[in-house]
N, C-alpha and C. Protein backbone atom coordinates (compact mmCIF):
# COMPACT_ATOMS: atom_id res chain seq x y z
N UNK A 1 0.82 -1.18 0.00
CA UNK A 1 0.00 0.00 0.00
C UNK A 1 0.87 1.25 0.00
N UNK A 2 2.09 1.13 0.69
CA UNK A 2 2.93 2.46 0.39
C UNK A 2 4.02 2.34 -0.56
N UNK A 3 3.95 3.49 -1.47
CA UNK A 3 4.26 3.49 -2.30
C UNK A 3 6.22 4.26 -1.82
N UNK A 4 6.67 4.36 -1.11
CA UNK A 4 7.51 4.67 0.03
C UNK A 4 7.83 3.85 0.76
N UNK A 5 9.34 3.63 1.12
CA UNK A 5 10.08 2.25 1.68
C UNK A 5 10.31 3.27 2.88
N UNK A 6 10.43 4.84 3.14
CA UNK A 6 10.59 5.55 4.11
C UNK A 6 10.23 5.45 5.69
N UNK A 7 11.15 5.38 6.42
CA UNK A 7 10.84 5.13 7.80
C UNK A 7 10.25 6.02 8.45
N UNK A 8 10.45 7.12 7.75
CA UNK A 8 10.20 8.72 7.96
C UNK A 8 8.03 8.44 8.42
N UNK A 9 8.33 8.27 6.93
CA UNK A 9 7.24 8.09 6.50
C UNK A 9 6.15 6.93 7.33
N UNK A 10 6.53 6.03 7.35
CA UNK A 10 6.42 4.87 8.28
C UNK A 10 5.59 5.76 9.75
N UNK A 11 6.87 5.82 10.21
CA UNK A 11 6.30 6.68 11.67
C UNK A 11 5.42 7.95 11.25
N UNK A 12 5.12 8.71 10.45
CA UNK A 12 4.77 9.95 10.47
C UNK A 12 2.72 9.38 10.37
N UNK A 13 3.00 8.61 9.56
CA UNK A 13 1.16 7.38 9.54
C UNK A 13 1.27 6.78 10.34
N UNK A 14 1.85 6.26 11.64
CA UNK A 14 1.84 5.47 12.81
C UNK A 14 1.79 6.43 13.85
N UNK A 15 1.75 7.33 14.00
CA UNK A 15 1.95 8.93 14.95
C UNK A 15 0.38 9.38 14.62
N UNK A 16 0.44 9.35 13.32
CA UNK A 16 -1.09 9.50 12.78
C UNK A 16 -2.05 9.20 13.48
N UNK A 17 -1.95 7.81 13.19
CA UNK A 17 -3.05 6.91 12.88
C UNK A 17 -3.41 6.65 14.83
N UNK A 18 -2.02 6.47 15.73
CA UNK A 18 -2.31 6.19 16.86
C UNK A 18 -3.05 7.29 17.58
N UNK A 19 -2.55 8.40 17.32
CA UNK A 19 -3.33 9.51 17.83
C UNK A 19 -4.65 9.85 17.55
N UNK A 20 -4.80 9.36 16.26
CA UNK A 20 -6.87 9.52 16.00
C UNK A 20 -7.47 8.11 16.87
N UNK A 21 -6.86 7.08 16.66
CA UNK A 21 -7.07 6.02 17.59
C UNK A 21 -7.65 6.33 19.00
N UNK A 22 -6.53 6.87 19.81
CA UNK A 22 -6.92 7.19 20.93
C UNK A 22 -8.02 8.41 21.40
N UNK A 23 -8.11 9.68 20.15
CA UNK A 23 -9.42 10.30 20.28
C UNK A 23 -10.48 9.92 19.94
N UNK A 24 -10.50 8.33 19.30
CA UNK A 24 -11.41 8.03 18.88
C UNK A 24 -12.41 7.09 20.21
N UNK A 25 -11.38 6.17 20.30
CA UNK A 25 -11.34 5.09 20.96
C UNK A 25 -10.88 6.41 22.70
N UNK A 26 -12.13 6.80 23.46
CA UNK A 26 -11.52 8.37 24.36
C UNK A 26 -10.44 7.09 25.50
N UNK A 27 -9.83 7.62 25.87
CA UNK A 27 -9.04 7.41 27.25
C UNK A 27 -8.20 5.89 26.65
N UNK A 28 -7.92 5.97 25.25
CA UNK A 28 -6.58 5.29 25.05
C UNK A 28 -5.46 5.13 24.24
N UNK A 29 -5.40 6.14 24.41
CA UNK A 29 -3.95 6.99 24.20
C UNK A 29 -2.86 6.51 25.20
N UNK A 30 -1.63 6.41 24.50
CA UNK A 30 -0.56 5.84 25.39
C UNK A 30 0.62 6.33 25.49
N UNK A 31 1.04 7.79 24.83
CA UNK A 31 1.34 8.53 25.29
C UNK A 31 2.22 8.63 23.62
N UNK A 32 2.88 9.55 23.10
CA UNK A 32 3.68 10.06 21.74
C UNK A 32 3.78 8.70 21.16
N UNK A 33 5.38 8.00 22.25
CA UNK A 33 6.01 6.71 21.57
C UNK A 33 5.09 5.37 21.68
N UNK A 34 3.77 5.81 22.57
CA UNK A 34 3.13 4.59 22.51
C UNK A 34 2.72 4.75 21.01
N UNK A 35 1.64 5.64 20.53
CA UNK A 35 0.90 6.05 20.11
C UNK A 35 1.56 5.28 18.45
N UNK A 36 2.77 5.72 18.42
CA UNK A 36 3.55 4.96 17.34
C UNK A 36 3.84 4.33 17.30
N UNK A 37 4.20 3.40 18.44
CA UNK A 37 4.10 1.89 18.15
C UNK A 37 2.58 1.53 17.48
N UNK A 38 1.48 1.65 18.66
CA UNK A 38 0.63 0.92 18.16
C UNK A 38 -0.09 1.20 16.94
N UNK A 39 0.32 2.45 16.25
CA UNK A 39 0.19 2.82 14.55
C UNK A 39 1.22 1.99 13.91
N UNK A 40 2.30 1.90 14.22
CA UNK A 40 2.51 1.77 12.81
C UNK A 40 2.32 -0.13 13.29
N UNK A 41 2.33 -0.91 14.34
CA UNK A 41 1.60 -2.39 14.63
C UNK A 41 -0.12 -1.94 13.75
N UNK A 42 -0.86 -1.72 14.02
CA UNK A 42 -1.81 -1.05 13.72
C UNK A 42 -2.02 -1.09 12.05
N UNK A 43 -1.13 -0.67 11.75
CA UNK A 43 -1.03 -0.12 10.34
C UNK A 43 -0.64 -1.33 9.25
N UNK A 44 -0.15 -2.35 9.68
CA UNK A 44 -0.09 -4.08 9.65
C UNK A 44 -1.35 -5.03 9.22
N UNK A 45 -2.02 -4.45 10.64
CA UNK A 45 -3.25 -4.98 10.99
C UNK A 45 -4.29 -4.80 9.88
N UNK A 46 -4.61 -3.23 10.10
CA UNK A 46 -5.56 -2.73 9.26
C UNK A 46 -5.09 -2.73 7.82
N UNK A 47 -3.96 -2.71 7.31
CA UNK A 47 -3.86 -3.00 5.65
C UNK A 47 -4.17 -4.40 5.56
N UNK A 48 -3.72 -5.67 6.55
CA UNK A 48 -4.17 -6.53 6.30
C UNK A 48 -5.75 -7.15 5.91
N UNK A 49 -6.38 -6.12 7.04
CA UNK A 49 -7.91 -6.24 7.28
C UNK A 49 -8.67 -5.49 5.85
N UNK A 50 -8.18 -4.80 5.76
CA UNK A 50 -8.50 -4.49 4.54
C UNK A 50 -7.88 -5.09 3.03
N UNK A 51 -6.93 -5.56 2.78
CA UNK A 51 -7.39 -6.33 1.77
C UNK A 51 -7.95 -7.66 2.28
N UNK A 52 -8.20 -8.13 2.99
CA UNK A 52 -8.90 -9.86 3.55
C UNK A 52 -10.62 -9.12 2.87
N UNK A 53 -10.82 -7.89 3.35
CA UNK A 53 -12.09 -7.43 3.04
C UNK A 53 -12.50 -6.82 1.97
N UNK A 54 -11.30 -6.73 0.93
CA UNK A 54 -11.35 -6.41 -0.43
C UNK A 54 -12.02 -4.73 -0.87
N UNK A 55 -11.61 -4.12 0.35
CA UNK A 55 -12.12 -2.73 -0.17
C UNK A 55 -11.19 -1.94 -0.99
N UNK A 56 -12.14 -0.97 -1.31
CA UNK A 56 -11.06 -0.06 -2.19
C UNK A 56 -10.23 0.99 -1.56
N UNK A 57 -9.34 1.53 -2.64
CA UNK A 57 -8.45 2.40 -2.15
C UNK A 57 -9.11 3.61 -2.08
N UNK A 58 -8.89 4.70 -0.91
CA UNK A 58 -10.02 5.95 -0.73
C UNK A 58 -9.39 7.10 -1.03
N UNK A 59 -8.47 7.48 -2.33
CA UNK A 59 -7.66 8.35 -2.90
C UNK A 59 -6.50 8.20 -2.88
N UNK A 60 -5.81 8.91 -2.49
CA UNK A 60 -4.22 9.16 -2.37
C UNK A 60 -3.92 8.05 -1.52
N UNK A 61 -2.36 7.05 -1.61
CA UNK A 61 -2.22 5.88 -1.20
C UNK A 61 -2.27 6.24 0.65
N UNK A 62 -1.55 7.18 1.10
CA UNK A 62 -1.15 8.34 2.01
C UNK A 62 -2.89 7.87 2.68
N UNK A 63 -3.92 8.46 2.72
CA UNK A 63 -5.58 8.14 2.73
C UNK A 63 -5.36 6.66 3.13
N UNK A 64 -5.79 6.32 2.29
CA UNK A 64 -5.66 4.92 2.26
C UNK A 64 -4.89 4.07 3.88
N UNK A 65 -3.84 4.59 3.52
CA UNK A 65 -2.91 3.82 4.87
C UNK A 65 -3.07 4.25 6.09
N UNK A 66 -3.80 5.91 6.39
CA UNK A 66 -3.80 6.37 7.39
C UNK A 66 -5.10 5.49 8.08
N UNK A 67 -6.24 5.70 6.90
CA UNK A 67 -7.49 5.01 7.37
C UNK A 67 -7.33 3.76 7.97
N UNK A 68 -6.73 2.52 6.97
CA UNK A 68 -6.61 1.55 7.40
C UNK A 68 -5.97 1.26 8.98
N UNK A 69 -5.03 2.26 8.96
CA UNK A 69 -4.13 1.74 9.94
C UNK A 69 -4.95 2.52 11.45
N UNK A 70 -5.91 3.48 11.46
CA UNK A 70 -6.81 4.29 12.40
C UNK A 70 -8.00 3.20 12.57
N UNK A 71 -8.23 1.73 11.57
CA UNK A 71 -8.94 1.26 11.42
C UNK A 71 -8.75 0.10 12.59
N UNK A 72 -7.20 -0.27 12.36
CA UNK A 72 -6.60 -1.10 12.82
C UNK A 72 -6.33 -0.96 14.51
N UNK A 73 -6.04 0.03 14.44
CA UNK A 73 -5.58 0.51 16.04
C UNK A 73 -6.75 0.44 16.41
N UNK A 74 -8.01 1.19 16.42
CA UNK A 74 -9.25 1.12 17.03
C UNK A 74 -9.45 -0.24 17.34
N UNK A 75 -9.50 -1.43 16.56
CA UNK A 75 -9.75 -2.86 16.75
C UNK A 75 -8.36 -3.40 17.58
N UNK A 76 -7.33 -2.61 17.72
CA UNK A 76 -6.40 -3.15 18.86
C UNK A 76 -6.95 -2.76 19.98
N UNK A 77 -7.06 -1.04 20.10
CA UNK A 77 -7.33 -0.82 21.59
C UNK A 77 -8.50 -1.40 22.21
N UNK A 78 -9.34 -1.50 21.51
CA UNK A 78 -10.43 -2.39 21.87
C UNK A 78 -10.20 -3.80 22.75
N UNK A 79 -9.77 -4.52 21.71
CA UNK A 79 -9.13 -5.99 22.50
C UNK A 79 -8.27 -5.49 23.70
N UNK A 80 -7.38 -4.71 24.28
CA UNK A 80 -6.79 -4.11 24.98
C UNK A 80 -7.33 -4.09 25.99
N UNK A 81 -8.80 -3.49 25.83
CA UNK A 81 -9.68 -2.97 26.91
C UNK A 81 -10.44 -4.04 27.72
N UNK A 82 -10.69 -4.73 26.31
CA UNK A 82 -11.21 -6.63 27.20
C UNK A 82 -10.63 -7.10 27.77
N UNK A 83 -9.16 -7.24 27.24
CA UNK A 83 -8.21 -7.93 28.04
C UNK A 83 -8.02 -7.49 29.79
N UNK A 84 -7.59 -5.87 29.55
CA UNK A 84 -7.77 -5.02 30.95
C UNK A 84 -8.71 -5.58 31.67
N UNK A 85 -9.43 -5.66 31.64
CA UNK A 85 -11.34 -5.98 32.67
C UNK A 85 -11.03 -7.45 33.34
């Protein structure tokens, strides 16, 4: 999905993606370097989940990877939260 081998890049959609995660998903946020781990883990997940589910690409590849991977983290922190309880 990325059209970029960049690590730069890598982290900059894993910084992304973890931080809409955690405003999404309220009170789980894990702090900058969490936040990028579990984006760019996240970002794994959700490209995987999305092609298993055969959707399309939603513009620019950049789109695409952020969604997936905001897609992905949400369905991590989740399991997270079950596990917690």
């Amino acid at each position: 999905m990325l059209e970029t081998n960049s690590i730069i890049v890598i982290l900059i959609i894993g910084l992304i993606a973890g931080w809409l995660a955690g405003k999404i998903m309220v009170g789980g946020g894990f702090g900058i370097i969490g936040d990028i781990v579990v984006g760019v883990i996240c970002a794994f997940i959700g490209g995987w989940l999305w092609a298993q589910l055969h959707l399309p690409a939603l513009g620019p590849w950049w789109l695409t990877a952020v969604v997936s991977a905001v897609v992905g983290a949400c369905i991590l922190l989740y399991i997270l939260r079950l596990v917690r309880r």
